[in-house]
N, C-alpha and C. Protein backbone atom coordinates (compact mmCIF):
# COMPACT_ATOMS: atom_id res chain seq x y z
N UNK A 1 111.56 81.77 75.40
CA UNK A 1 110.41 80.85 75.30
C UNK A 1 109.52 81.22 74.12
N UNK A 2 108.88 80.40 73.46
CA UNK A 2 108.00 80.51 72.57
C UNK A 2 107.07 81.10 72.91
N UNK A 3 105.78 82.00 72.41
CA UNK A 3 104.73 82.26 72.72
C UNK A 3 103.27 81.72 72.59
N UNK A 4 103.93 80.74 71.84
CA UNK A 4 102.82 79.79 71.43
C UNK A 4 102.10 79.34 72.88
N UNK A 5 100.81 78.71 72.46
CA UNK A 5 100.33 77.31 73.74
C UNK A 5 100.93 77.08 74.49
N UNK A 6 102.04 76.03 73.72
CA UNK A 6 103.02 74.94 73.94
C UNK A 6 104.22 75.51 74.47
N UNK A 7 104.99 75.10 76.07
CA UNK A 7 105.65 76.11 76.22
C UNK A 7 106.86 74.83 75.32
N UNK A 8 108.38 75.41 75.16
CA UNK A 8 109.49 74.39 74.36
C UNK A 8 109.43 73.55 75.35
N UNK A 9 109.88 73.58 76.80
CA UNK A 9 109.49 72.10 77.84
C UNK A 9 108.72 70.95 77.21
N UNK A 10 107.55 71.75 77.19
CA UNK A 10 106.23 70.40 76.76
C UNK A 10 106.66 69.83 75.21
N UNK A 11 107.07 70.61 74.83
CA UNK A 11 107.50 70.47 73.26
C UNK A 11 108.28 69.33 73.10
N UNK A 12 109.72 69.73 74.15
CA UNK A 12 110.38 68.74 74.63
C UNK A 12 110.32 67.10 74.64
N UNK A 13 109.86 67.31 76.20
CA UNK A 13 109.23 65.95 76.94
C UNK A 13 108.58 65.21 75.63
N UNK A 14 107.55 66.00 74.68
CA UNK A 14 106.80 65.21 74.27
C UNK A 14 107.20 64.07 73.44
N UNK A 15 108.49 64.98 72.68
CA UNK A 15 108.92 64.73 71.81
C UNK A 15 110.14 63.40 72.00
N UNK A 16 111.02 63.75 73.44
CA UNK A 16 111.69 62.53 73.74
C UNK A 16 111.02 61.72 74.31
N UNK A 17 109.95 62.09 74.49
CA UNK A 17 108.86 60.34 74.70
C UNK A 17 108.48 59.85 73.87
N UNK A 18 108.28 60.34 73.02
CA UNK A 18 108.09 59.42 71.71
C UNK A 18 108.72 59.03 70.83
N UNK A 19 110.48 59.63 70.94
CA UNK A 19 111.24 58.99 70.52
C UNK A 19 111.68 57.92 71.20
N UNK A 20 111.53 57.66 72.30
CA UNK A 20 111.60 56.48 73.04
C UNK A 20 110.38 55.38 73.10
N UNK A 21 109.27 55.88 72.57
CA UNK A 21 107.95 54.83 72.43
C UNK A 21 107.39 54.60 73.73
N UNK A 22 107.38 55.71 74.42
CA UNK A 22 106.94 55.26 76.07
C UNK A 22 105.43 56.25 75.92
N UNK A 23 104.49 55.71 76.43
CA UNK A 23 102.69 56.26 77.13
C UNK A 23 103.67 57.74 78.35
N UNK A 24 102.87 58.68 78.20
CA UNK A 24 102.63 59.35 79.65
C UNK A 24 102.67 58.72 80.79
N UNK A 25 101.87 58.00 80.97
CA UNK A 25 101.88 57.08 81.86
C UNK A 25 103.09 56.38 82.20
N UNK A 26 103.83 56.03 81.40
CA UNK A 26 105.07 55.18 81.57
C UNK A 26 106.18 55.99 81.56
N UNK A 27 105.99 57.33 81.39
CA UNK A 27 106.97 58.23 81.75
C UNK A 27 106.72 58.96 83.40
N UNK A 28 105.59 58.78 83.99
CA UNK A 28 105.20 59.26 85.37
C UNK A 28 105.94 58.18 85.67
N UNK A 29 105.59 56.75 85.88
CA UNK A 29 106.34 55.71 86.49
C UNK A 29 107.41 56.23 86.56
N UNK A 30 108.46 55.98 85.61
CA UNK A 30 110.00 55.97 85.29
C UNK A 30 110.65 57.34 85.85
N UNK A 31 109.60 58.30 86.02
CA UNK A 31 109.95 59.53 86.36
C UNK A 31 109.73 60.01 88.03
N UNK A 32 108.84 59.41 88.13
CA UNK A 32 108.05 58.90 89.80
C UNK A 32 107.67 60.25 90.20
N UNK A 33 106.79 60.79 88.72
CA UNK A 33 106.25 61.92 89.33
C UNK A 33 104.17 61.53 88.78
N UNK A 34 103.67 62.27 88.93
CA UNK A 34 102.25 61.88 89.07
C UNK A 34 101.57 61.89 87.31
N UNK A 35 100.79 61.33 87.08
CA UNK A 35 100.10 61.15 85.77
C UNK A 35 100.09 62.35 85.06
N UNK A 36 99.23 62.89 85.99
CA UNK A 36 98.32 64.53 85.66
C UNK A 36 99.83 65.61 85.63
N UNK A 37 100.63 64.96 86.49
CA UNK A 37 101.88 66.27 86.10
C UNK A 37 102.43 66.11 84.73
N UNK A 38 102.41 64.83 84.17
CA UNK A 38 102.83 64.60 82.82
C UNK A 38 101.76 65.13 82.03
N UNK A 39 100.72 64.70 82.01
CA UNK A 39 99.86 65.72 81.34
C UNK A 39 99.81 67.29 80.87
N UNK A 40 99.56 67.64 82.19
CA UNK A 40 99.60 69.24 82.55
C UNK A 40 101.13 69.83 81.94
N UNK A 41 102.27 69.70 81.79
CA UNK A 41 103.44 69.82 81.52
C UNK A 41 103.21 69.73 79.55
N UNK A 42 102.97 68.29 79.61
CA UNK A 42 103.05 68.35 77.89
C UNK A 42 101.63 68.79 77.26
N UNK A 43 100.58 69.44 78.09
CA UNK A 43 99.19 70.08 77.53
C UNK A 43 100.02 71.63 77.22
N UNK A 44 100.97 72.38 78.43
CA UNK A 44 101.05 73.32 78.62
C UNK A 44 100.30 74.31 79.44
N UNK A 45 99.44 73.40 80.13
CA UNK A 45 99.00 73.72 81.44
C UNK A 45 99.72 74.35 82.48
N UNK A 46 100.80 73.40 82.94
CA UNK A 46 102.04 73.68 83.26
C UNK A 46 103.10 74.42 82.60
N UNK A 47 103.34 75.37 82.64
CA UNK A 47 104.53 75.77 82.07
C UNK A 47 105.82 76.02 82.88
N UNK A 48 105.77 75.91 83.85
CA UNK A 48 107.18 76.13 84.65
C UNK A 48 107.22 75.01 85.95
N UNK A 49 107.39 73.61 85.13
CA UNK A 49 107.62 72.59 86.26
C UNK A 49 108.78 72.99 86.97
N UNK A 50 108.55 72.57 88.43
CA UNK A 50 109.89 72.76 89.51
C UNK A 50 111.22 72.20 88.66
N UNK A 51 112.64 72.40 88.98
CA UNK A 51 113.77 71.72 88.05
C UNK A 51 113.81 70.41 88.79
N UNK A 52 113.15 70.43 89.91
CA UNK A 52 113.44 68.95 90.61
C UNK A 52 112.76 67.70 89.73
N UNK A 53 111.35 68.35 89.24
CA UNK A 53 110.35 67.34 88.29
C UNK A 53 111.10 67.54 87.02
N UNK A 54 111.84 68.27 86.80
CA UNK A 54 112.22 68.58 85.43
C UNK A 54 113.27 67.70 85.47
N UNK A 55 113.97 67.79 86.52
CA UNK A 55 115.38 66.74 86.48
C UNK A 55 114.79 65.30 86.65
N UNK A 56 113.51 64.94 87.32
CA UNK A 56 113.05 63.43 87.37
C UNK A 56 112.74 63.11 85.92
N UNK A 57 111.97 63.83 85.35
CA UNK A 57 111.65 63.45 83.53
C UNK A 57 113.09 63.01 82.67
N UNK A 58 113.99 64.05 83.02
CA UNK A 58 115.40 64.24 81.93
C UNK A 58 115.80 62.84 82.21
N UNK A 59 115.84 62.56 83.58
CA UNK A 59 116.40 61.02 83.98
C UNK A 59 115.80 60.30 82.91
N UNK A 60 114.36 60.01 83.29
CA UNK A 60 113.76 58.77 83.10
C UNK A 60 113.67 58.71 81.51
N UNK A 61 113.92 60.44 80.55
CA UNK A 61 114.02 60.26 79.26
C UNK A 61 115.45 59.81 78.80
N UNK A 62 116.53 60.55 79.62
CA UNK A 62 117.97 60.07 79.31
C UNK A 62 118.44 60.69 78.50
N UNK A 63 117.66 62.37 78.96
CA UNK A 63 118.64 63.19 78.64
C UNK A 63 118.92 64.30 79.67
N UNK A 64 119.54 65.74 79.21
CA UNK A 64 119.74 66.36 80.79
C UNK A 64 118.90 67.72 80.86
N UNK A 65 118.88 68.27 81.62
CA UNK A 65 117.40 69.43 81.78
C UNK A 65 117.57 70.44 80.64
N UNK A 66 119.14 70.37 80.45
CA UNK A 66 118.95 71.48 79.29
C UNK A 66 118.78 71.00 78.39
N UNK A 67 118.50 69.74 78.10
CA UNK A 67 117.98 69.42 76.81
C UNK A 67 116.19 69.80 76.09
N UNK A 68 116.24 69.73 77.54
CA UNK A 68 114.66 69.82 77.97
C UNK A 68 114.18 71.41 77.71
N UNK A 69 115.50 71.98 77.99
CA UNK A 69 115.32 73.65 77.60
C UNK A 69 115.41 74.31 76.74
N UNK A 70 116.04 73.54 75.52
CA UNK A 70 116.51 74.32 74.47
C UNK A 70 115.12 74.24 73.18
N UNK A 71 115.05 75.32 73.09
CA UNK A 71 114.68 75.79 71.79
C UNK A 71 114.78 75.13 70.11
């Protein structure tokens, strides 16, 4: 993991959401997890979402958790 802020997760997410053009918001929907968890996750608030929320995001981005993991 990086030591930065930002853990690579948030780095992640952030990044395949906006390659897809989707709000936070429209990634909680699609992901059917809560606003503030999308937040907290791509602030780095969160740094170690459950793999269960991690596997609802990968879905709704359309890719798979280890994508979400890699460096």
């Amino acid at each position: 993991m990086k030591s930065n802020n930002k853990s690579t997760i948030a780095e992640n997410i952030k990044k395949y959401r906006q390659k897809l053009g989707i709000s936070q918001d429209r990634l909680s929907k699609l992901a059917d997890v809560t606003y503030n968890t999308i937040i907290k996750i791509e602030s780095g608030a969160n740094k170690n979402p459950t793999i269960e929320t991690l596997a609802k995001i990968a879905k709704a981005l359309g890719v798979k958790v280890d994508d979400l993991l890699k460096e």
